[in-house]
N, C-alpha and C. Protein backbone atom coordinates (compact mmCIF):
# COMPACT_ATOMS: atom_id res chain seq x y z
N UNK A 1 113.00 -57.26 -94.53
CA UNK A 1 113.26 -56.58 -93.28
C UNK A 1 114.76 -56.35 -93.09
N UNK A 2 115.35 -57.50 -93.45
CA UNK A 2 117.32 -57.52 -93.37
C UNK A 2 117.43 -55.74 -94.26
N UNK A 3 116.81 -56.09 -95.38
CA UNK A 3 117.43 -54.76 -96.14
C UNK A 3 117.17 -53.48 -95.38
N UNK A 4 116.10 -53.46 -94.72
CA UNK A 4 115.48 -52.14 -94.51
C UNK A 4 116.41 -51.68 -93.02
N UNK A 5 117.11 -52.94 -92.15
CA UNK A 5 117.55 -52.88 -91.14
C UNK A 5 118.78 -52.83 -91.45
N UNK A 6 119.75 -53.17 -92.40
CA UNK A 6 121.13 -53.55 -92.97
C UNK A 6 121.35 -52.27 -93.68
N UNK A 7 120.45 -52.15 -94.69
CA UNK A 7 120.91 -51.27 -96.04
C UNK A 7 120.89 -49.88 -95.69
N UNK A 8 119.01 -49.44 -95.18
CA UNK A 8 119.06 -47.95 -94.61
C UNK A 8 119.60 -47.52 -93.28
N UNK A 9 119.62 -48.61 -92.54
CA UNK A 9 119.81 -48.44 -91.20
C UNK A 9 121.12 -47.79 -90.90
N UNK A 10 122.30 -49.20 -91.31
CA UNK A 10 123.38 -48.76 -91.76
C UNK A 10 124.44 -48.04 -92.38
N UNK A 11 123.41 -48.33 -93.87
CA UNK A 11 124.67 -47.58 -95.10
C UNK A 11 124.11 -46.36 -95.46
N UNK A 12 122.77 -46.15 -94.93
CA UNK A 12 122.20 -44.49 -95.16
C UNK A 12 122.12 -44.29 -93.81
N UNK A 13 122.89 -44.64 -92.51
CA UNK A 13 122.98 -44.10 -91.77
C UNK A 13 121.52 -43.85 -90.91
N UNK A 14 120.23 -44.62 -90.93
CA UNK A 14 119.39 -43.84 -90.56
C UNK A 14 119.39 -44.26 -88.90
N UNK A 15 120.35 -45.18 -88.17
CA UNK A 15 120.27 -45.44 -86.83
C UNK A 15 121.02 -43.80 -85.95
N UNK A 16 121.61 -43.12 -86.79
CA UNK A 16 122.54 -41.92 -86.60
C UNK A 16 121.47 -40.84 -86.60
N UNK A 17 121.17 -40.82 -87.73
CA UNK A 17 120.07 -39.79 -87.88
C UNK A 17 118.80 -39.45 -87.93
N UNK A 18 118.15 -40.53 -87.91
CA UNK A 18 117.05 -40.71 -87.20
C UNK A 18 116.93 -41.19 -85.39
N UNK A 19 116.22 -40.53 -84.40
CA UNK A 19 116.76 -40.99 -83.32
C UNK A 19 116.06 -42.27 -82.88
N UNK A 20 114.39 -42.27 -83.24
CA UNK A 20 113.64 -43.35 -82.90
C UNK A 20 113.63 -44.66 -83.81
N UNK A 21 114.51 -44.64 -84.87
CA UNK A 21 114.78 -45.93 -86.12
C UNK A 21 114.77 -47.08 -85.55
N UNK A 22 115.81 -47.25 -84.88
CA UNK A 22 115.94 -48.47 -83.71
C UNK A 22 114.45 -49.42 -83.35
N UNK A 23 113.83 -48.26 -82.22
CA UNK A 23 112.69 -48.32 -81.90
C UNK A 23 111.82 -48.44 -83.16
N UNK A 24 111.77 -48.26 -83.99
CA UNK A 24 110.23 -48.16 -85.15
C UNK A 24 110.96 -49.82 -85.63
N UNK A 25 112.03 -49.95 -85.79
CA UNK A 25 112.63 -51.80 -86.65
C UNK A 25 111.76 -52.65 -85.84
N UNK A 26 112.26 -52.12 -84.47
CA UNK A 26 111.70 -52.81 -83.07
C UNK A 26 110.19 -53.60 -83.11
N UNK A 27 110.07 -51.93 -83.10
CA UNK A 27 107.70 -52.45 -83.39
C UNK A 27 107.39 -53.51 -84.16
N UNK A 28 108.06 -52.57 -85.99
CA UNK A 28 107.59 -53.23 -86.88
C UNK A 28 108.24 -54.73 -86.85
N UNK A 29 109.50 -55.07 -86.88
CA UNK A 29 109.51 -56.69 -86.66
C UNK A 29 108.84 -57.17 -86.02
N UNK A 30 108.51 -57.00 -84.29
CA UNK A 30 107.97 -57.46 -83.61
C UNK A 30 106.31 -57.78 -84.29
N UNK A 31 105.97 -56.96 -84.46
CA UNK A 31 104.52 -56.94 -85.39
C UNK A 31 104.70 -58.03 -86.14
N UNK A 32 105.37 -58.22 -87.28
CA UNK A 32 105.54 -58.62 -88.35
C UNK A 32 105.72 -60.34 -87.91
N UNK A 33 106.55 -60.34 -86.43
CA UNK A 33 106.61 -61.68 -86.30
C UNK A 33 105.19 -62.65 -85.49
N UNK A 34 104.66 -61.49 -84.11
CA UNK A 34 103.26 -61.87 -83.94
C UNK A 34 102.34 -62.31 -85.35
N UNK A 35 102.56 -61.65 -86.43
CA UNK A 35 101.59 -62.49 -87.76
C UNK A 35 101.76 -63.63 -88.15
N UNK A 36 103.02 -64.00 -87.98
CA UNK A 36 104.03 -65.18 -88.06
C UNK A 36 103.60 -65.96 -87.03
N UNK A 37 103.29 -65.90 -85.73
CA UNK A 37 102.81 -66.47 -84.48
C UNK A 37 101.58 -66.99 -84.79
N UNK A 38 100.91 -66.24 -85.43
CA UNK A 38 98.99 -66.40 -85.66
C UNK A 38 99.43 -67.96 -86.93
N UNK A 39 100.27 -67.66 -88.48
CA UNK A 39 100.55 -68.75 -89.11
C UNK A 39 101.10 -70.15 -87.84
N UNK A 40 102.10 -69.50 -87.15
CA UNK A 40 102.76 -70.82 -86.78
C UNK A 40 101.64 -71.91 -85.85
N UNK A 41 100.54 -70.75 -85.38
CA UNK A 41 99.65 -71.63 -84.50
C UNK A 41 98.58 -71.97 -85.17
N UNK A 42 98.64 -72.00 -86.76
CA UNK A 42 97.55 -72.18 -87.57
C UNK A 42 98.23 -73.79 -87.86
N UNK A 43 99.34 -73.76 -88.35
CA UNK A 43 99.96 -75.04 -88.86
C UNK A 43 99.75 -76.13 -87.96
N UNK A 44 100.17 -75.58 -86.47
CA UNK A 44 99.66 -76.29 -85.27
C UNK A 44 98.99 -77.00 -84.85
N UNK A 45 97.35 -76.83 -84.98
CA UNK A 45 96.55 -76.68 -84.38
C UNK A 45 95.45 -77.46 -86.12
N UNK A 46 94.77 -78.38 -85.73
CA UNK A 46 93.63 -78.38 -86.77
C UNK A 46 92.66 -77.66 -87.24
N UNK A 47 92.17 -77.58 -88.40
CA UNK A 47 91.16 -76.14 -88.75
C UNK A 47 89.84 -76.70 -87.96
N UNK A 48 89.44 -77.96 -87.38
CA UNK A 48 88.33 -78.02 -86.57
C UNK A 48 88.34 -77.85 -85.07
N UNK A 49 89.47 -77.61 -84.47
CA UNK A 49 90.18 -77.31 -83.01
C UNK A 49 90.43 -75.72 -83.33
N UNK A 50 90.74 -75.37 -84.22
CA UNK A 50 90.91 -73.87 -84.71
C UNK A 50 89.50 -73.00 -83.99
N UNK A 51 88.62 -73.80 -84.76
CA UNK A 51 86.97 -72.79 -84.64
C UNK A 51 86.62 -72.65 -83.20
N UNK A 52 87.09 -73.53 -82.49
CA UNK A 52 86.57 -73.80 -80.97
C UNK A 52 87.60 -73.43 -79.91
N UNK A 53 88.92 -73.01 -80.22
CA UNK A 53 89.57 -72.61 -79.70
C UNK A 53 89.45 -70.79 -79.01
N UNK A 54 89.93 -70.59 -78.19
CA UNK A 54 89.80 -69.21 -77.52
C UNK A 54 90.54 -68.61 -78.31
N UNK A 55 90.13 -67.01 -79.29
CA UNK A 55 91.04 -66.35 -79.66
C UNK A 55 92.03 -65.10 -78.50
N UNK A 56 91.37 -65.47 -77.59
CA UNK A 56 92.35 -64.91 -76.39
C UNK A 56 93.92 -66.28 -76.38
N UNK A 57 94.00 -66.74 -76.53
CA UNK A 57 94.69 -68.10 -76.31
C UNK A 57 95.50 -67.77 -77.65
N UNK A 58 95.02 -67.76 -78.68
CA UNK A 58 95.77 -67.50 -80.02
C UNK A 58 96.64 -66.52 -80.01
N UNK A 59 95.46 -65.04 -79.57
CA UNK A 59 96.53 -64.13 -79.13
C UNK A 59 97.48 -64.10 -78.49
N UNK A 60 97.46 -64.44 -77.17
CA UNK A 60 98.64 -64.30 -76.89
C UNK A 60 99.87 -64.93 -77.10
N UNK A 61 99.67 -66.59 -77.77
CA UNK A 61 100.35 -66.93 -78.47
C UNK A 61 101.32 -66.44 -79.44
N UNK A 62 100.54 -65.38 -80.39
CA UNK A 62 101.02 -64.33 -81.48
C UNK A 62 101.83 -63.84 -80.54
N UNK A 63 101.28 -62.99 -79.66
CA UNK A 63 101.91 -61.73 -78.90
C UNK A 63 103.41 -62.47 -78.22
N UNK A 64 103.22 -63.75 -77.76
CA UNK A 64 104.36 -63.67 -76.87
C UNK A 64 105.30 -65.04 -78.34
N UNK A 65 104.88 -65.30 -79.27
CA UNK A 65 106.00 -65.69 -80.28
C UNK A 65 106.59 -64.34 -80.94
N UNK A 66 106.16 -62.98 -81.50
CA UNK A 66 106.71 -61.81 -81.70
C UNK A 66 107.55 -61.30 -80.21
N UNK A 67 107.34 -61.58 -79.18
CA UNK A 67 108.22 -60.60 -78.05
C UNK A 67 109.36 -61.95 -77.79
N UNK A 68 109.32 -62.85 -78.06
CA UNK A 68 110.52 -64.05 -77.83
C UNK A 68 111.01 -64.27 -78.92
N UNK A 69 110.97 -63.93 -80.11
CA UNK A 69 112.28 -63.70 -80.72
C UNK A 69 112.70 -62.51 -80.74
N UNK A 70 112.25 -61.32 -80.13
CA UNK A 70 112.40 -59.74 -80.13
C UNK A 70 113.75 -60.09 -78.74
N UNK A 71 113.54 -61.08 -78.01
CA UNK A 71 114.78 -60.98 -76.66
C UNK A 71 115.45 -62.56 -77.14
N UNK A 72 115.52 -62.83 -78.41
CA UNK A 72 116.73 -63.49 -78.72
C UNK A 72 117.58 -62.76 -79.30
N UNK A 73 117.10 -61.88 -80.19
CA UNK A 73 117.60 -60.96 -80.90
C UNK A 73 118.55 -59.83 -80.01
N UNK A 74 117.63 -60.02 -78.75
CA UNK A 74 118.63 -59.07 -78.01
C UNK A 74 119.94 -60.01 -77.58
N UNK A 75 119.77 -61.20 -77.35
CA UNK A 75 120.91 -62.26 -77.18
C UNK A 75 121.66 -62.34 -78.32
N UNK A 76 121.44 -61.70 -79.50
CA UNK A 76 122.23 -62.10 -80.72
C UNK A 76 123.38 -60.66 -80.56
N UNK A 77 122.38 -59.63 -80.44
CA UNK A 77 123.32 -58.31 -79.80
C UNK A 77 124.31 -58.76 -78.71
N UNK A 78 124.11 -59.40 -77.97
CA UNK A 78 124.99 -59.24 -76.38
C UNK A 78 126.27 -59.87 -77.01
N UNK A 79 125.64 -61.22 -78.12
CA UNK A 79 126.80 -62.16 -78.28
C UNK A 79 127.41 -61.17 -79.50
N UNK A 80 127.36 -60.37 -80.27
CA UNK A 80 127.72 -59.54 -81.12
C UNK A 80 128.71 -58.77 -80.20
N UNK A 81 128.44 -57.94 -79.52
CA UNK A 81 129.15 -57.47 -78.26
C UNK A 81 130.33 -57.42 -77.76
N UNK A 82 130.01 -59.12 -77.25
CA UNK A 82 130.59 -59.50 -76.62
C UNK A 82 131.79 -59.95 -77.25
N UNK A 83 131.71 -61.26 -78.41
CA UNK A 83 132.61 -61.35 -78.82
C UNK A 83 133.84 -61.23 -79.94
N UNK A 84 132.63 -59.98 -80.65
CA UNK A 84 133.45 -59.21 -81.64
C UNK A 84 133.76 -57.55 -80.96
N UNK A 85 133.15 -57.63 -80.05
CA UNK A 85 133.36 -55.94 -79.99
C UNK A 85 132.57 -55.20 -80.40
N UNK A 86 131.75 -55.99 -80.92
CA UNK A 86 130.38 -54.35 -81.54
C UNK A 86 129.55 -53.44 -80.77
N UNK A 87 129.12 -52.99 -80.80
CA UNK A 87 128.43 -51.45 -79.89
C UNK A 87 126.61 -51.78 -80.45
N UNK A 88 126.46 -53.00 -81.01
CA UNK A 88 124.86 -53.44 -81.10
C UNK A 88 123.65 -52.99 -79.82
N UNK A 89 124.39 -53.15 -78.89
CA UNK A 89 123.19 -52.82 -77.79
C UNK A 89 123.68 -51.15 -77.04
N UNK A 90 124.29 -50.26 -77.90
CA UNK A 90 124.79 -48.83 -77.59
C UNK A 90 125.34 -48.82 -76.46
N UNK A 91 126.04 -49.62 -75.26
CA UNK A 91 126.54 -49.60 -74.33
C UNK A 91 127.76 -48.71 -74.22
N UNK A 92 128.15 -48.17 -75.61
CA UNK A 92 128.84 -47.03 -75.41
C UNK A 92 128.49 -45.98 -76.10
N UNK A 93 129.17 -44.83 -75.52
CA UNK A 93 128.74 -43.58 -76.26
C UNK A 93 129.94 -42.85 -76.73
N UNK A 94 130.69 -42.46 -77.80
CA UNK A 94 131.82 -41.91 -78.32
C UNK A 94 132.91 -42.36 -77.75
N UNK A 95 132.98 -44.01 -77.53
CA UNK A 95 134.09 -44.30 -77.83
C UNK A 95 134.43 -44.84 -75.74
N UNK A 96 133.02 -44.21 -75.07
CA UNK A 96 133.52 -44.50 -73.56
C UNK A 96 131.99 -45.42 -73.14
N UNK A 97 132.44 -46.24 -72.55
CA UNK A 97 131.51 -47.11 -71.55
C UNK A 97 130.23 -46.41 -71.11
N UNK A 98 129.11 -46.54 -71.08
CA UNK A 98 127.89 -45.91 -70.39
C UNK A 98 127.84 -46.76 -68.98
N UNK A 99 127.42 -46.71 -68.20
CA UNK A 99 127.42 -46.82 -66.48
C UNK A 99 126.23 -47.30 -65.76
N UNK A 100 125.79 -48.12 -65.69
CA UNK A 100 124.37 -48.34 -64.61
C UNK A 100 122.94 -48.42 -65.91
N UNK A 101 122.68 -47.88 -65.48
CA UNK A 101 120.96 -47.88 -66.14
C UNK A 101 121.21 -47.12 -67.43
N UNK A 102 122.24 -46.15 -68.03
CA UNK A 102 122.22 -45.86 -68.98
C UNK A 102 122.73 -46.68 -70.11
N UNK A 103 123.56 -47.71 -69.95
CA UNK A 103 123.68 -48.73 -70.74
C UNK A 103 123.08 -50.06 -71.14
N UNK A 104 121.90 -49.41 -69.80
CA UNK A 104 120.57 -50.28 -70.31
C UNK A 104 119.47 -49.89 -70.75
N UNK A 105 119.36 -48.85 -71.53
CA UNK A 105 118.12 -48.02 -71.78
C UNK A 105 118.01 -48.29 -73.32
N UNK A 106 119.00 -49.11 -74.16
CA UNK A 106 118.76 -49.33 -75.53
C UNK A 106 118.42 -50.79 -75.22
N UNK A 107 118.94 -51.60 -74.54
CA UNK A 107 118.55 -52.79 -74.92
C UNK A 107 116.39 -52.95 -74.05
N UNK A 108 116.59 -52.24 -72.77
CA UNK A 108 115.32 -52.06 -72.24
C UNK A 108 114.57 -51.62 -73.32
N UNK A 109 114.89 -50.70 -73.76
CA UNK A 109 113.44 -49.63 -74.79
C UNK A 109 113.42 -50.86 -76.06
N UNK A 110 114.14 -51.68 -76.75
CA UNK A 110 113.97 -52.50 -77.53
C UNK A 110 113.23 -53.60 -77.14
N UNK A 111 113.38 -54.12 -76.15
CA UNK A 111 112.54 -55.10 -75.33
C UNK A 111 110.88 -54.52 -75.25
N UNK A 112 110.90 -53.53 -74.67
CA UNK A 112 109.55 -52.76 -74.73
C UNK A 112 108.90 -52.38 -75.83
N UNK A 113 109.82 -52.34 -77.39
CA UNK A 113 109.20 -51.60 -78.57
C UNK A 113 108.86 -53.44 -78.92
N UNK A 114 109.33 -54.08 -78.55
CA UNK A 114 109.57 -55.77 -79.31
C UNK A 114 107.77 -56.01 -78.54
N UNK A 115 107.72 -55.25 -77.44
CA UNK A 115 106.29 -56.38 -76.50
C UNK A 115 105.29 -55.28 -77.12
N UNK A 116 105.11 -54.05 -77.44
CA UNK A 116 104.25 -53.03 -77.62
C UNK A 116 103.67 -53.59 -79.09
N UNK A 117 105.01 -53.81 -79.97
CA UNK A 117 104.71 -54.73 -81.31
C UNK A 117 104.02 -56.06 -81.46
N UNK A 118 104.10 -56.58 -80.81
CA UNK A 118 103.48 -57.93 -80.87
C UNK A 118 102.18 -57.83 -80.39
N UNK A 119 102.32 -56.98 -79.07
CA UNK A 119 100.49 -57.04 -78.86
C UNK A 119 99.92 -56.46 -79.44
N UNK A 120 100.49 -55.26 -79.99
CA UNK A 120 99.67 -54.22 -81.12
C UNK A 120 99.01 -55.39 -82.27
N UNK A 121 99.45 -56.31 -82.51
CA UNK A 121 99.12 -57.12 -83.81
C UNK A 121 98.54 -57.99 -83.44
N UNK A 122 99.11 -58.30 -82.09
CA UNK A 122 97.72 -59.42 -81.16
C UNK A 122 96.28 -58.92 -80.77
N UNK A 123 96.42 -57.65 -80.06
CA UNK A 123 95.28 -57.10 -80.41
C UNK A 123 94.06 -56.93 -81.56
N UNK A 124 94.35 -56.39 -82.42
CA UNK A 124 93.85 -56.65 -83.82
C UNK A 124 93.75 -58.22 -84.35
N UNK A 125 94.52 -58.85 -83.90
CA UNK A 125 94.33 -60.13 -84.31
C UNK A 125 92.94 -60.55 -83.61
N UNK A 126 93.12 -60.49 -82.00
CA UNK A 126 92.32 -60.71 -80.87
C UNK A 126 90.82 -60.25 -81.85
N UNK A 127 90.42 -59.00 -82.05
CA UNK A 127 89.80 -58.70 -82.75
C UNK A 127 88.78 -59.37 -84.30
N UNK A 128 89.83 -59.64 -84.83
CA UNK A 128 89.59 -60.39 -86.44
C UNK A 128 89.15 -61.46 -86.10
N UNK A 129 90.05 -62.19 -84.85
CA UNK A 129 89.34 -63.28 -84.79
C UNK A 129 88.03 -63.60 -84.41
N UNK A 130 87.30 -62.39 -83.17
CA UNK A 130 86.52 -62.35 -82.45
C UNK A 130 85.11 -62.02 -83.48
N UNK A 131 85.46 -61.45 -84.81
CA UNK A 131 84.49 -60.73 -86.11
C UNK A 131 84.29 -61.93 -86.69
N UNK A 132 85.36 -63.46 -87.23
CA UNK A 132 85.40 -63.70 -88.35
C UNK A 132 86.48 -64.77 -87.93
N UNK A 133 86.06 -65.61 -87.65
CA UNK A 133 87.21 -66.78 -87.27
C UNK A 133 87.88 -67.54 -88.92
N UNK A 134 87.38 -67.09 -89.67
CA UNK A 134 88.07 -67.20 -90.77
C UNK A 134 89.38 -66.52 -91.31
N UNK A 135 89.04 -65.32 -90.86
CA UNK A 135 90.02 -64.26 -90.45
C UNK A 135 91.50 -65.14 -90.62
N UNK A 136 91.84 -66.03 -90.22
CA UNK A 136 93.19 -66.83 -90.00
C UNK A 136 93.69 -67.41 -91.11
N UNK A 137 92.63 -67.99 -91.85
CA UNK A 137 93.40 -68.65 -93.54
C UNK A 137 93.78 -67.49 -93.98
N UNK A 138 93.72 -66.32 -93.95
CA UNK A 138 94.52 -65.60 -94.46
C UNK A 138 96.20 -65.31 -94.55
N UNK A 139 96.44 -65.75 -93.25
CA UNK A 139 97.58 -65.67 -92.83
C UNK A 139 98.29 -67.11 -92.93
N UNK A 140 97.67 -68.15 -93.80
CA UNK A 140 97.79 -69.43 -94.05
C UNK A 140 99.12 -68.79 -95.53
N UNK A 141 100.20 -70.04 -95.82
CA UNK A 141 100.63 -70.03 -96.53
C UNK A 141 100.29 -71.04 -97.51
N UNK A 142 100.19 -71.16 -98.84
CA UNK A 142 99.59 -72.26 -99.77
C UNK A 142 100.22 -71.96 -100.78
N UNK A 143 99.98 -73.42 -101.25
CA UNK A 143 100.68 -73.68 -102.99
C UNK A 143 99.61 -72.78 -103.93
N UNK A 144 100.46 -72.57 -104.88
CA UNK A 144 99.09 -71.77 -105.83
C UNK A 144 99.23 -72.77 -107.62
């Protein structure tokens, strides 16, 4: 994910030239970390408390471990910001200050692409689980 956010984002420029890039990192991490939410509450939790557990409960678990590191991340921006000077959360535009609500419309719409992502994958999770409560060793990590 670093590369795809570091390498193209950056050094091919695609936060410039693409306008929604930002937003699509947004989703897809967020996504990517709700799957991570479903493992972390697998490790958690026993595989016989697993079966009997609410997959409403799991979900949102997923959903709200993908949207809480999606608004640390925005804390990693502010402190980027703040105390190097970087332009991480677009609060400026060519070089001048943005004003009121427009210097909050990148870090807002990231917050919103971070919660749209996680439930999108909680959803479907919500789902898999509701088909196939097995569904979850998948997302188990193991020695091979």
């Amino acid at each position: 994910m670093y590369i795809v956010r570091f390498y193209w984002g950056t050094g091919l420029h695609f936060y410039s030239r693409l306008y929604y890039w930002d937003k699509f990192l947004h989703v897809l991490s967020a996504g990517l970390l709700a799957g991570l939410g479903y493992t972390v509450f697998n490790v958690l939790i026993s595989k016989q408390l697993r079966q009997t557990i609410s997959a409403l409960l799991m979900s949102l678990f997923a959903a709200t471990f993908g949207s809480t590191i999606g608004v640390l991340w925005e804390f990693y921006e502010f402190t980027g910001d703040s105390l190097l000077g970087l332009n991480m959360q677009r609060y400026m535009a060519k070089g001048h200050l943005l004003l009121g609500q427009a210097a909050l419309l990148d870090t807002m719409g990231d917050l919103l692409a971070d919660v749209l992502g996680s439930c999108l994958i909680a959803i479907i999770g919500y789902f898999c689980i509701k088909h196939n409560r097995d569904w979850l060793d998948k997302l188990m990590f193991t020695k091979k």
